[in-house]
C-alpha atoms as a PDB file:
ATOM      1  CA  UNK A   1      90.626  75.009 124.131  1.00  0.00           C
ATOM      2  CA  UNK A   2      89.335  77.156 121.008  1.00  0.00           C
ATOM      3  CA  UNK A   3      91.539  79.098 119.056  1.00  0.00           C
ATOM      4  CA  UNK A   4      91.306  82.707 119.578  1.00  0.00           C
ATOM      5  CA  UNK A   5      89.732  84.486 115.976  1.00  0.00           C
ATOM      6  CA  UNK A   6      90.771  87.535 114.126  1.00  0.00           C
ATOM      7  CA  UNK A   7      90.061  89.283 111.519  1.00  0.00           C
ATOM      8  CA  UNK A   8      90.874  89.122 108.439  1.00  0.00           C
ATOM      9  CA  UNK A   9      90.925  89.602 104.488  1.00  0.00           C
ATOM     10  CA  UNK A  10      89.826  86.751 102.413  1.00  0.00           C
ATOM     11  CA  UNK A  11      89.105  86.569  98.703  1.00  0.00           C
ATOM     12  CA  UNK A  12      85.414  85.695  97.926  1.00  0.00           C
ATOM     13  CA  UNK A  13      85.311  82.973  95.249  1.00  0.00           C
ATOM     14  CA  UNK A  14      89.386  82.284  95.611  1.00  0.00           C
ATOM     15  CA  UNK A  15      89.839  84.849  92.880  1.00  0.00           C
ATOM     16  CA  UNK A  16      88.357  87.643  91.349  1.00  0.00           C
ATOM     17  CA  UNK A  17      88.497  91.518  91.333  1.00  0.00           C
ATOM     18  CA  UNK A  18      89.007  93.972  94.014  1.00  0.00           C
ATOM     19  CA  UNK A  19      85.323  93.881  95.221  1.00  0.00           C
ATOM     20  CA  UNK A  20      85.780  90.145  95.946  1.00  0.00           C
ATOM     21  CA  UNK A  21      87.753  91.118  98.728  1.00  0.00           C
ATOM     22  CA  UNK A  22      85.867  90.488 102.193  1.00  0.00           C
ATOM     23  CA  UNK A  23      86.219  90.389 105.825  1.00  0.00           C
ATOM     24  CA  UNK A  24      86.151  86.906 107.152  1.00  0.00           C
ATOM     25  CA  UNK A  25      86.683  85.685 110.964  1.00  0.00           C
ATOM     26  CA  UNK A  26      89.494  82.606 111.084  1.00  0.00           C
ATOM     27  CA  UNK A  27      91.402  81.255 113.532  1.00  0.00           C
ATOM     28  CA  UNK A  28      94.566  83.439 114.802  1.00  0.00           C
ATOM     29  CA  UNK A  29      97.646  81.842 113.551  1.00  0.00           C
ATOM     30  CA  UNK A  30     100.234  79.742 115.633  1.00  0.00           C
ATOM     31  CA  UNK A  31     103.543  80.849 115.967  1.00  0.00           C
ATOM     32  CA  UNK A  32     105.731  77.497 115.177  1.00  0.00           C
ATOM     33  CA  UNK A  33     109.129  77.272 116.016  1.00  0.00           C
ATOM     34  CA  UNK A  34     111.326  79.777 116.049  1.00  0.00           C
ATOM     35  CA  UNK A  35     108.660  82.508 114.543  1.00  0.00           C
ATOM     36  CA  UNK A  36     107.045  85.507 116.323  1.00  0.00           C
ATOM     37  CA  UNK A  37     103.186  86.273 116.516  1.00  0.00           C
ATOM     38  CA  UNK A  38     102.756  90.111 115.525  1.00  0.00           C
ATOM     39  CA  UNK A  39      99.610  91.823 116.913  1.00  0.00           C
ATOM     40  CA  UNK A  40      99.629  94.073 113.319  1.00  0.00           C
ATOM     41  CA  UNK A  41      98.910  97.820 113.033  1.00  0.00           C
ATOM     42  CA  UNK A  42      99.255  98.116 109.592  1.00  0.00           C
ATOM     43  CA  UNK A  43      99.777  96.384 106.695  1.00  0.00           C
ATOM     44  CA  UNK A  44     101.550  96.849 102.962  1.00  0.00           C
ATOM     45  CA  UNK A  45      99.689  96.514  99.437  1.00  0.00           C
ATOM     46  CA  UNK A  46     101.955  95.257  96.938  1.00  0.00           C
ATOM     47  CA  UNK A  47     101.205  94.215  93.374  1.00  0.00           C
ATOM     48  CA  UNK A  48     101.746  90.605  93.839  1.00  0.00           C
ATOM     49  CA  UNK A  49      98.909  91.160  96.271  1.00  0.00           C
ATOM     50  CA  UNK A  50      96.926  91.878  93.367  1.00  0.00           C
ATOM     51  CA  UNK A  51      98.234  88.792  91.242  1.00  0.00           C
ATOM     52  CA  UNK A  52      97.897  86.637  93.981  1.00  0.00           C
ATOM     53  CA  UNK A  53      93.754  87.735  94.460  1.00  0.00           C
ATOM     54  CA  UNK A  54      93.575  87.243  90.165  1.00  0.00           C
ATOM     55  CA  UNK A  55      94.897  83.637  90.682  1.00  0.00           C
ATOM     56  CA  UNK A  56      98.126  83.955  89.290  1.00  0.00           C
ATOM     57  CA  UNK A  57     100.332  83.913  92.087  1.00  0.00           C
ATOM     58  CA  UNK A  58      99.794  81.350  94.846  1.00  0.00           C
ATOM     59  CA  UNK A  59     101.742  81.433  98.225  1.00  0.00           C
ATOM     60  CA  UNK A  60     104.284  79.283  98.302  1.00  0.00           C
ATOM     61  CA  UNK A  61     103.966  75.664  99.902  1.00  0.00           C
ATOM     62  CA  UNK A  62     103.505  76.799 103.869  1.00  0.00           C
ATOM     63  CA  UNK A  63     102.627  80.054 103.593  1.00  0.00           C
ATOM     64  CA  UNK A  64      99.454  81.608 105.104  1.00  0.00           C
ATOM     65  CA  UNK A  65      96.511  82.142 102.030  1.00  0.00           C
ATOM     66  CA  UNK A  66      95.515  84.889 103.357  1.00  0.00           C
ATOM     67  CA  UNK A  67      96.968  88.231 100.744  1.00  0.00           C
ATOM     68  CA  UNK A  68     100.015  90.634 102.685  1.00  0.00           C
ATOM     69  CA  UNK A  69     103.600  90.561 102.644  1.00  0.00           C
ATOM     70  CA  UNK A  70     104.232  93.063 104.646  1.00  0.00           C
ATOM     71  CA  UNK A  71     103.405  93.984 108.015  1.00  0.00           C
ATOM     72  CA  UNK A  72     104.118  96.368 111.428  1.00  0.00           C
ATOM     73  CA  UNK A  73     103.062  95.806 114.780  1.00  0.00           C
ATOM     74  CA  UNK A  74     104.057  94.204 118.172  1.00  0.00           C
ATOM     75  CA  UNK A  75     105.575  91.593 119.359  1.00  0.00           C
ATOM     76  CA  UNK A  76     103.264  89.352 121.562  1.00  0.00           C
ATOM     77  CA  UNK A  77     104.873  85.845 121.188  1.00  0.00           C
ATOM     78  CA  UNK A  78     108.376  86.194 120.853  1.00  0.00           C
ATOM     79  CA  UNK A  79     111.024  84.263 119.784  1.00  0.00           C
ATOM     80  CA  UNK A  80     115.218  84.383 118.836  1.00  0.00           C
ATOM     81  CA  UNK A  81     115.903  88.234 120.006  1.00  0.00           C
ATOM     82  CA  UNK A  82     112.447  89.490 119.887  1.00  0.00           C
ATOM     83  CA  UNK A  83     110.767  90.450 123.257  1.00  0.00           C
ATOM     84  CA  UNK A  84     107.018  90.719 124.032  1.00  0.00           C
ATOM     85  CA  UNK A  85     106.581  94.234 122.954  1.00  0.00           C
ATOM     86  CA  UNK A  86     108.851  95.070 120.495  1.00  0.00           C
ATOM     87  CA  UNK A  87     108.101  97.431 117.522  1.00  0.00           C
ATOM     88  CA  UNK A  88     109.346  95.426 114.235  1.00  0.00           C
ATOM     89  CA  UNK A  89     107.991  95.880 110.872  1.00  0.00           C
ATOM     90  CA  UNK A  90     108.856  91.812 108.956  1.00  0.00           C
ATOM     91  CA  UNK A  91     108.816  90.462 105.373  1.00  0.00           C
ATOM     92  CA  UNK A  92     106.147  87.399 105.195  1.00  0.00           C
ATOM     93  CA  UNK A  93     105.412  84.898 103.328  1.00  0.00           C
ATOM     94  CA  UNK A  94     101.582  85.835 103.179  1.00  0.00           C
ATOM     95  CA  UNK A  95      99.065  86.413 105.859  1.00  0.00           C
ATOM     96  CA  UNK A  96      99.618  90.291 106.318  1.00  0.00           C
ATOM     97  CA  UNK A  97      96.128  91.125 105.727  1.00  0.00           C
ATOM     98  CA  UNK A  98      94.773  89.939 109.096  1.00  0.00           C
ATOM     99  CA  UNK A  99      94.467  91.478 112.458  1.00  0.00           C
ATOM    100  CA  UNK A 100      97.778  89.002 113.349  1.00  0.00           C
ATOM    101  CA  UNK A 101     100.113  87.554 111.858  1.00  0.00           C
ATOM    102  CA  UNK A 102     103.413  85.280 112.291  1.00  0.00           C
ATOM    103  CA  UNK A 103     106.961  85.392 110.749  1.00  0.00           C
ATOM    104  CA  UNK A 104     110.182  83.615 111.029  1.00  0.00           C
ATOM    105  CA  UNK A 105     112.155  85.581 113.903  1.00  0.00           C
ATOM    106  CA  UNK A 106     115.035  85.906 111.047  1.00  0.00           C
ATOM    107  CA  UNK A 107     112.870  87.783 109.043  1.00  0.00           C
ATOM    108  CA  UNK A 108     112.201  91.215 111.511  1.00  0.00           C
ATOM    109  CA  UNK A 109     113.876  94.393 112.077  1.00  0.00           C
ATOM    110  CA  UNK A 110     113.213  96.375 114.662  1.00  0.00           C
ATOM    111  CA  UNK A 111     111.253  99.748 113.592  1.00  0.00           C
ATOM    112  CA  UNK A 112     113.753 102.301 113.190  1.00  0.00           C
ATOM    113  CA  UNK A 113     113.985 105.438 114.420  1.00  0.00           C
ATOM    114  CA  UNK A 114     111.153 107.395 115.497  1.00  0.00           C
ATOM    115  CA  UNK A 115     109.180 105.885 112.533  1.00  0.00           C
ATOM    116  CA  UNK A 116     105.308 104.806 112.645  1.00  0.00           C
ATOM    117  CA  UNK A 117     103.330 101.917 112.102  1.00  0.00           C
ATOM    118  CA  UNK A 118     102.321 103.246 109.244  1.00  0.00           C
ATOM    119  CA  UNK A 119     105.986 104.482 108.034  1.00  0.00           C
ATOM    120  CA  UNK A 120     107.636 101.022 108.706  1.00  0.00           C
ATOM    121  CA  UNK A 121     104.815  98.842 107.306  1.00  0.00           C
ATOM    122  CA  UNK A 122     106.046 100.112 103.806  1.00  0.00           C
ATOM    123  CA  UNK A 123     109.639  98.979 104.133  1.00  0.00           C
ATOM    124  CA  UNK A 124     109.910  95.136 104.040  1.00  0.00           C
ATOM    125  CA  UNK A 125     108.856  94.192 100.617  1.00  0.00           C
ATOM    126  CA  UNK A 126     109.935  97.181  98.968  1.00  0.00           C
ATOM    127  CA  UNK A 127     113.816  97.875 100.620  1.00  0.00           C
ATOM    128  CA  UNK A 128     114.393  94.121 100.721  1.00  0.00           C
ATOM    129  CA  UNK A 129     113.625  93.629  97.093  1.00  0.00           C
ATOM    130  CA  UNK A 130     115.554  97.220  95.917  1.00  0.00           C
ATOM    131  CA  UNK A 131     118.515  95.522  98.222  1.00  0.00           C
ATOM    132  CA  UNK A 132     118.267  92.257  96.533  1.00  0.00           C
ATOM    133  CA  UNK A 133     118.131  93.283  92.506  1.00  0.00           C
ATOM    134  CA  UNK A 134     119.853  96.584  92.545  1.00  0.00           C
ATOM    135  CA  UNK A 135     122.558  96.372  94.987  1.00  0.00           C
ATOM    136  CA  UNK A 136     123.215  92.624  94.573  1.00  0.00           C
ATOM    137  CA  UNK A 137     122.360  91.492  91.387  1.00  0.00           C
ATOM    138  CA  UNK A 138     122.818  94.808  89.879  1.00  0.00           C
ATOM    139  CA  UNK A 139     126.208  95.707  91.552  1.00  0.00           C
ATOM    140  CA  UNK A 140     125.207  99.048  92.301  1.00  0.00           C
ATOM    141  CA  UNK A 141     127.973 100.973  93.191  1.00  0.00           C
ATOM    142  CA  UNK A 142     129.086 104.790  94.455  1.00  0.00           C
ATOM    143  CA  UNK A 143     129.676 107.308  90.905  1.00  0.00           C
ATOM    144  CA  UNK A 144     127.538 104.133  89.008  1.00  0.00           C
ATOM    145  CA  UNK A 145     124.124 105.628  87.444  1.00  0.00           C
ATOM    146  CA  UNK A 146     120.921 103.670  87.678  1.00  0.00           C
ATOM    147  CA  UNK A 147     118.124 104.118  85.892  1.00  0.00           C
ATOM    148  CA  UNK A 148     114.459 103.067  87.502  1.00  0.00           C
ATOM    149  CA  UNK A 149     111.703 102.132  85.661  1.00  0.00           C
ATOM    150  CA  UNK A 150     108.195 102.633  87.267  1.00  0.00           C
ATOM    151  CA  UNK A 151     110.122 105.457  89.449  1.00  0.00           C
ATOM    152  CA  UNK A 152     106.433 106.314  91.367  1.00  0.00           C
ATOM    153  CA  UNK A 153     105.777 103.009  92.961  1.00  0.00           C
ATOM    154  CA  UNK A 154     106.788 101.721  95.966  1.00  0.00           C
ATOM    155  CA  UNK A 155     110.008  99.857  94.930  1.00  0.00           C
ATOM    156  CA  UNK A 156     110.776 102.919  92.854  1.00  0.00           C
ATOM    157  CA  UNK A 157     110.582 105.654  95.733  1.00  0.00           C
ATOM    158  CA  UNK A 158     112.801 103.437  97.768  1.00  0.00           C
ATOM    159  CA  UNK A 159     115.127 102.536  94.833  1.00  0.00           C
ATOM    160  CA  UNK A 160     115.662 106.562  94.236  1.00  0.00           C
ATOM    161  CA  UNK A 161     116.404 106.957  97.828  1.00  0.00           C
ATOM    162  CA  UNK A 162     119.384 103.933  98.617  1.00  0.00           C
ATOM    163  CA  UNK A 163     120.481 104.300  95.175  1.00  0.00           C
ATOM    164  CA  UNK A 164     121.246 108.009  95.953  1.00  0.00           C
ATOM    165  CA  UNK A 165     122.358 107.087  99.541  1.00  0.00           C
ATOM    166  CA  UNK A 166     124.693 104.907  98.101  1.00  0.00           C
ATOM    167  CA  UNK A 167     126.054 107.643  95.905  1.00  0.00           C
ATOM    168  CA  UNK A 168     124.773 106.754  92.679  1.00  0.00           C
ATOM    169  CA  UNK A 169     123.390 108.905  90.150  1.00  0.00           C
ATOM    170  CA  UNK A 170     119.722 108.347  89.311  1.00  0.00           C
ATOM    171  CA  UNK A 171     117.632 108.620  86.239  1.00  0.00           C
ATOM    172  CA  UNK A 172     114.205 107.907  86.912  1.00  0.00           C
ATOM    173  CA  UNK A 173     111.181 107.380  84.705  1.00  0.00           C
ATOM    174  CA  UNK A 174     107.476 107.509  85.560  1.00  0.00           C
ATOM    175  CA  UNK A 175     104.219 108.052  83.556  1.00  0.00           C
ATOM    176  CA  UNK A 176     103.083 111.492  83.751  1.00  0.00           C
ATOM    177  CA  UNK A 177     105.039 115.005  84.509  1.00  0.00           C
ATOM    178  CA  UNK A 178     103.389 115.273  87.991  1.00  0.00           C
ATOM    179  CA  UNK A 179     105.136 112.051  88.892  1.00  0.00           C
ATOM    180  CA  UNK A 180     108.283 112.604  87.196  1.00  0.00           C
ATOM    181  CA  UNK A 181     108.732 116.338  89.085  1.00  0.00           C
ATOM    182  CA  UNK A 182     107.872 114.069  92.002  1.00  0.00           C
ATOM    183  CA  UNK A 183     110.780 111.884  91.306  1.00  0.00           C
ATOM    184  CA  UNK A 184     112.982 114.897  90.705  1.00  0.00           C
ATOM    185  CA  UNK A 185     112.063 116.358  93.931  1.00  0.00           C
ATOM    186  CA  UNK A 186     112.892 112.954  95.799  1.00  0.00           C
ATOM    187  CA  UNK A 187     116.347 112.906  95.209  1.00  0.00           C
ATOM    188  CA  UNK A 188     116.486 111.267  90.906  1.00  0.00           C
ATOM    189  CA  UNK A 189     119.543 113.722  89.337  1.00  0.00           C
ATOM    190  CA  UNK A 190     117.000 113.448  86.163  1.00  0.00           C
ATOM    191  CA  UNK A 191     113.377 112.180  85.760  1.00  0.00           C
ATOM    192  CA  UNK A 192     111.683 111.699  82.755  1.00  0.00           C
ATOM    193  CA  UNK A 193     108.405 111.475  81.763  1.00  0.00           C
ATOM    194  CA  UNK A 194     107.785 108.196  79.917  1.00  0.00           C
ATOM    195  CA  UNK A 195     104.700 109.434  78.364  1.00  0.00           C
ATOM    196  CA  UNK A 196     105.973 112.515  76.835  1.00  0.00           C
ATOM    197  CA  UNK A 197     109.799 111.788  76.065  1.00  0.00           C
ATOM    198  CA  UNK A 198     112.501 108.606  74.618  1.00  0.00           C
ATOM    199  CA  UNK A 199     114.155 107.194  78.071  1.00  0.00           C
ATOM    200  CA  UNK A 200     116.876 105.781  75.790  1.00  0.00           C
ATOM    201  CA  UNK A 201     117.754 109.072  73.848  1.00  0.00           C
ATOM    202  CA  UNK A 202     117.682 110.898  77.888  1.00  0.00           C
ATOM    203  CA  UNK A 203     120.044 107.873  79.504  1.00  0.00           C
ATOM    204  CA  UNK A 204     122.031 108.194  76.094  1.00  0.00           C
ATOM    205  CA  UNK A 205     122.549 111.637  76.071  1.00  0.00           C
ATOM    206  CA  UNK A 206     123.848 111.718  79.496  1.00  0.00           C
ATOM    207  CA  UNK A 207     126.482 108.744  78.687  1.00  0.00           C
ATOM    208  CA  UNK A 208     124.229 105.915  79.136  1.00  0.00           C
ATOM    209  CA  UNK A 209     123.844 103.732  82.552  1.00  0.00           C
ATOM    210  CA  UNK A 210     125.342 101.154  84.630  1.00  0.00           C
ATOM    211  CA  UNK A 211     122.060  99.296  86.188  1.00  0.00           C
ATOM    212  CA  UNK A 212     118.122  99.334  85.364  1.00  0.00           C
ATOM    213  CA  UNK A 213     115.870  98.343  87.378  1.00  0.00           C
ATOM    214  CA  UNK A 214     112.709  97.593  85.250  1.00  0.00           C
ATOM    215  CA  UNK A 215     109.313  96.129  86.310  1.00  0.00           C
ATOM    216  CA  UNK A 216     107.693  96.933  82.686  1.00  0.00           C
ATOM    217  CA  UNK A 217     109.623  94.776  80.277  1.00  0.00           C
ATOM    218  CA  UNK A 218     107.886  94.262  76.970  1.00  0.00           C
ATOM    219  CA  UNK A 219     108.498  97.080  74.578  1.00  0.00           C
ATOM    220  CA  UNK A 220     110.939  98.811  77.083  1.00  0.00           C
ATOM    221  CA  UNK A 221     113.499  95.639  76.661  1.00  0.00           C
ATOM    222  CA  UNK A 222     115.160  96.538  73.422  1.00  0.00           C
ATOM    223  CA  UNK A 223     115.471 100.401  74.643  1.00  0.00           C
ATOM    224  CA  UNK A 224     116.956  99.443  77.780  1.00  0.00           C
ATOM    225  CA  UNK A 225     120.325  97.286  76.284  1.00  0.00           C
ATOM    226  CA  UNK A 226     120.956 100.755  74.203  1.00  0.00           C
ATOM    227  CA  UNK A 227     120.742 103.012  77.110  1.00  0.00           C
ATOM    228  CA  UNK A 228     123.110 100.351  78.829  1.00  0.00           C
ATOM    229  CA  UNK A 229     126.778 100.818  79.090  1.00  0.00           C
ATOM    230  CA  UNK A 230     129.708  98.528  78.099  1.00  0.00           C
ATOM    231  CA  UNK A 231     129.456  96.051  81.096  1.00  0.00           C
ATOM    232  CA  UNK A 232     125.875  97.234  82.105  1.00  0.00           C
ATOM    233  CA  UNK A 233     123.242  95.210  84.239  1.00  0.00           C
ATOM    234  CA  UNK A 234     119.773  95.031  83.368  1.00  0.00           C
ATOM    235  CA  UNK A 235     117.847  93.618  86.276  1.00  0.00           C
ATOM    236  CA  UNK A 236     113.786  92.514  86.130  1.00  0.00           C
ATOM    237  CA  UNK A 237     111.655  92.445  89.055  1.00  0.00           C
ATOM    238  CA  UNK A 238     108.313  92.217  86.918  1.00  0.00           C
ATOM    239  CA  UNK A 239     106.984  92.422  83.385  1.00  0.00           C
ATOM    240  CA  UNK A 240     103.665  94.774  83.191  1.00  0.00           C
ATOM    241  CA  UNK A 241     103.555  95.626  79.886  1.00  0.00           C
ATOM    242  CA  UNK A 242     104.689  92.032  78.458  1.00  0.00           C
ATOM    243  CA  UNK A 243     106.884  88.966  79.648  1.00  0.00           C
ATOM    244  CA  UNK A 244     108.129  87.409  76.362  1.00  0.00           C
ATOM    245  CA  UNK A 245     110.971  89.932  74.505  1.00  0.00           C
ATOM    246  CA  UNK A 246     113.164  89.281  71.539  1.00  0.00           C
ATOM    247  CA  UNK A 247     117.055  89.096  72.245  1.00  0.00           C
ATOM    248  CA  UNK A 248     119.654  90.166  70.488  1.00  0.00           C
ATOM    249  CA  UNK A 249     122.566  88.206  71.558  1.00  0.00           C
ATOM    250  CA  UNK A 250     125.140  90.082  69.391  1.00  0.00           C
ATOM    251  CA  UNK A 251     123.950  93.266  71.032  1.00  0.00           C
ATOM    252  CA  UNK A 252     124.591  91.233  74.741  1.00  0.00           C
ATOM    253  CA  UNK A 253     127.792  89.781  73.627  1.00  0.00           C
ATOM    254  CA  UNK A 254     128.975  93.370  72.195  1.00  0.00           C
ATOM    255  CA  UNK A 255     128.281  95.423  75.188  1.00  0.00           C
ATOM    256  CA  UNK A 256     129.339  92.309  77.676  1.00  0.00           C
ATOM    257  CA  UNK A 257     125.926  92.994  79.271  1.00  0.00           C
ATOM    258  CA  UNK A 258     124.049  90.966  82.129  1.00  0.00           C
ATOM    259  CA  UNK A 259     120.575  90.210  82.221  1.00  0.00           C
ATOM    260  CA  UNK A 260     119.114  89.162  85.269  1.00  0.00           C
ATOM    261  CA  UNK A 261     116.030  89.347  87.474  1.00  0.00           C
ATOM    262  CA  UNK A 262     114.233  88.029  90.419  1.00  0.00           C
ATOM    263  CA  UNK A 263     111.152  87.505  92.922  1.00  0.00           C
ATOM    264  CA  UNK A 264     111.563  87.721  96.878  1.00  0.00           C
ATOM    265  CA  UNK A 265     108.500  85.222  98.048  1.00  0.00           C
ATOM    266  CA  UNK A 266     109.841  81.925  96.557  1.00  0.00           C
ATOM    267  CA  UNK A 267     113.242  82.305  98.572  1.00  0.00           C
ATOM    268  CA  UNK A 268     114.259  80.157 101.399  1.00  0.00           C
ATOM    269  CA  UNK A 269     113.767  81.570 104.921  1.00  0.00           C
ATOM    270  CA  UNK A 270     117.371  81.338 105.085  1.00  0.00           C
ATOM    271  CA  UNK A 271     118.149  83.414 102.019  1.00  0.00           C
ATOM    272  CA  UNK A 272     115.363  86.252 103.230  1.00  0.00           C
ATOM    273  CA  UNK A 273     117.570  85.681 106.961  1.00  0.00           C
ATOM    274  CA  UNK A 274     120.124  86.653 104.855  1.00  0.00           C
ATOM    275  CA  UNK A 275     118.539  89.536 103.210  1.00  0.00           C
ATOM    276  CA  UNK A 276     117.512  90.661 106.380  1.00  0.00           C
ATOM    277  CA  UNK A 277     120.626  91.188 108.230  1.00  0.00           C
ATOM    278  CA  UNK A 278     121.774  93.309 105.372  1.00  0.00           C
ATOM    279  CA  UNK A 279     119.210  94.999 105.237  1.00  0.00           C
ATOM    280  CA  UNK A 280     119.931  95.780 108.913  1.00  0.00           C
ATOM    281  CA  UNK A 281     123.089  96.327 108.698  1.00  0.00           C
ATOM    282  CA  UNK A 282     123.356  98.717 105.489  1.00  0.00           C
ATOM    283  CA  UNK A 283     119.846 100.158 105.229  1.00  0.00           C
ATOM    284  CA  UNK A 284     118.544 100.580 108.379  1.00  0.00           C
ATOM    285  CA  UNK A 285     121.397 103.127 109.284  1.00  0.00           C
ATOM    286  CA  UNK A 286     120.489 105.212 106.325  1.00  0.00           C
ATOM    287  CA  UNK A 287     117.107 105.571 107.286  1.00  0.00           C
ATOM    288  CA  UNK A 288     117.541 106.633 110.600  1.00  0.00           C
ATOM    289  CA  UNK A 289     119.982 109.190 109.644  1.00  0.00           C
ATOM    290  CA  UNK A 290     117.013 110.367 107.549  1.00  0.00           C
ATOM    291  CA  UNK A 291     118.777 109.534 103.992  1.00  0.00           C
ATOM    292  CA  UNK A 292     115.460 106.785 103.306  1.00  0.00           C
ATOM    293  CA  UNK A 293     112.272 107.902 103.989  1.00  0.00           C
ATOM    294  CA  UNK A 294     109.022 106.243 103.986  1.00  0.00           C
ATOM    295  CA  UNK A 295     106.851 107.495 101.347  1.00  0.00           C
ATOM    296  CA  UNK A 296     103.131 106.832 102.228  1.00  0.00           C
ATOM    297  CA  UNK A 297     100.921 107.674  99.570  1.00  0.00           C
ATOM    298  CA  UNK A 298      97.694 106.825 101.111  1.00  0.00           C
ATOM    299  CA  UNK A 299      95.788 104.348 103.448  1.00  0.00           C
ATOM    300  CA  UNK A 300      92.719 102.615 103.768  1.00  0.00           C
ATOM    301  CA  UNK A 301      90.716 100.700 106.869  1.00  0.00           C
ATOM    302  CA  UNK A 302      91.382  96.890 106.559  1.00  0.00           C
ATOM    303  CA  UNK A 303      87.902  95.903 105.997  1.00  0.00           C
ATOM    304  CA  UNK A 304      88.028  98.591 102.436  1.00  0.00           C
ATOM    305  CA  UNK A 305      91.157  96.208 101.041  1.00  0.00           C
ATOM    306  CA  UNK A 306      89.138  96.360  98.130  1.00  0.00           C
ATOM    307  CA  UNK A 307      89.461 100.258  97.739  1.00  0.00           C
ATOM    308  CA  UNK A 308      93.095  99.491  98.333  1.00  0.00           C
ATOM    309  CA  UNK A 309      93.755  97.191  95.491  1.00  0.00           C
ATOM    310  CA  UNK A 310      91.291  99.461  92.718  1.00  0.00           C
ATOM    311  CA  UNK A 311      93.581 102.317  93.812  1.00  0.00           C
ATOM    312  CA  UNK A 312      96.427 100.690  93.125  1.00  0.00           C
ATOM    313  CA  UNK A 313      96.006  98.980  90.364  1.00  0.00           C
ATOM    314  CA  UNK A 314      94.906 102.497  88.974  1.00  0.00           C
ATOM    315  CA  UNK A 315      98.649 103.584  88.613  1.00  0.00           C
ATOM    316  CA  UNK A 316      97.808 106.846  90.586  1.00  0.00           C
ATOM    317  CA  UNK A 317      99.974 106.398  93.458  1.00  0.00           C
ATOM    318  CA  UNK A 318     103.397 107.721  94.174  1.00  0.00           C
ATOM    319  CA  UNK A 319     104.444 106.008  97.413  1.00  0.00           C
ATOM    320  CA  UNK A 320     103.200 103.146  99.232  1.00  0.00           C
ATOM    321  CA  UNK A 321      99.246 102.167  99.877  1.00  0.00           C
ATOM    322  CA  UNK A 322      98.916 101.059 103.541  1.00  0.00           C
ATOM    323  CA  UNK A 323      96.209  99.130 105.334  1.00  0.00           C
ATOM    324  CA  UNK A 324      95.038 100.558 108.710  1.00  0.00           C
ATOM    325  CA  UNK A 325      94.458  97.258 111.065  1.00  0.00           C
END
């Protein structure tokens, strides 16, 4: 018996820029054991989307080729507590760019609330990573400030949000005043734009901070141990504007600071299990009581993936960029 088809978003060439991405028709995927098939609605863009289509980020050994980590839609071959049916938005390992898609059961939460497709197809990647580096490896705790790098993305809209849900105090930074009033608006006690003022002197004058959460790195290394704390965590999630930095262990050993980071895809299926029963339990709760919101900023047609990735790789988003399947 043939394989039922589906569409789907390949990469012409196996790399290239955002034009090279095309509509193909491959087979539908096979749920294996213990995963559900997801007839998908819509889809997340993330920026490891992005590195993955440049060639510098290959799904790890198992995982679908096809770009998307994040995806919402039904359930229509269930498994563990998942019924034909069910509304769930899931973390992947790749394949979200496709008309289906399948996922460990472990790795699905029910949509919550009265949220959409569209709404709940921005959560996986972004609140499971914000979870994982500022609440665990960071130690984020209630009265602790955070400061947030990058405060417009995706991660950084959903790091404002928990952070403040939490009880934290937030300083966030983003490049341009629109998107720093944005950030001010969403909940951040102060934002600052990084094009126009010092983030260090700001986070300094108001008695420094207990966590950062940076995806920039590079030149913003150095400037983030001084606006640190005694004690203070610095966490990385990515390194845009450089990945080798000078440091100065005295200033470390001084200020008893940690320096940490991490990525989501590599982990086991039973450390994103994990991740996602936390999520569940802590998360979850605060956005259906309408503390987390889903910030879309704007969505594209699957087959215009391409439009997708040029806008966001233009840094003009505030939000999440969605794909329409």
């Amino acid at each position: 018996m043939t394989q039922p088809s589906m569409t789907a978003i390949a990469v012409r060439g196996g790399k290239g820029p955002a034009e090279a991405l095309e509509t193909v028709e491959i087979a539908r995927p096979v749920p294996a054991e213990g995963e559900i098939l997801i007839a998908v609605k819509a889809a997340g863009v993330n920026r490891p989307d992005i590195l993955q289509r440049m060639g510098f980020y290959p799904p790890p050994p198992g995982a679908s080729a096809i770009l998307g980590l994040e995806v919402a839609g039904e359930v229509i071959r269930p498994a563990g507590r998942w019924r034909v049916g069910d509304r769930v938005c899931a973390l992947l390992g790749g394949g979200g760019y496709a008309e289906f898609a399948v996922c460990d059961a472990r790795h699905a939460l029910p949509i919550p609330g009265d949220l959409t497709f569209i709404e709940a197809a921005g959560l996986p990647e972004t609140v499971f990573t914000v979870w994982a580096n500022v609440f665990e490896h960071g130690a984020l705790e209630a009265g602790d400030t955070l400061m947030i790098h990058g405060a417009a993305s995706g991660i950084g809209v959903a790091a404002i949000q928990m952070a403040k849900a939490a009880g934290a105090k937030v300083i966030a930074t983003a490049r341009g005043k629109e998107k720093a009033e944005r950030a001010r608006i969403l909940g951040a006690d102060i934002a600052v734009d990084a094009t126009a003022e010092d983030f260090e002197a700001v986070a300094r004058a108001n008695g420094g901070v207990d966590v950062v959460l940076d995806m920039v790195a590079g030149p913003y290394f150095a400037k983030n141990l001084e606006a640190l704390k005694i004690g203070g965590r610095l966490v990385h999630i990515a390194s845009q504007a450089g990945g080798t930095v000078e440091l100065p262990i005295l200033k470390v050993m001084q200020k008893r600071l940690i320096i940490t980071g991490s990525t989501l895809r590599p982990r086991s299926a039973a450390e994103k299990a994990r991740l996602a029963a936390r999520v569940g339990e802590v998360v979850w709760p605060w956005i259906e009581a309408g503390k987390v919101k889903a910030i879309i900023d704007r969505t594209f047609p699957l087959a215009d993936a391409g439009a997708a990735h040029a806008w966001l790789e233009s840094g003009a988003h505030f939000g999440k960029v969605i794909l329409l399947v």
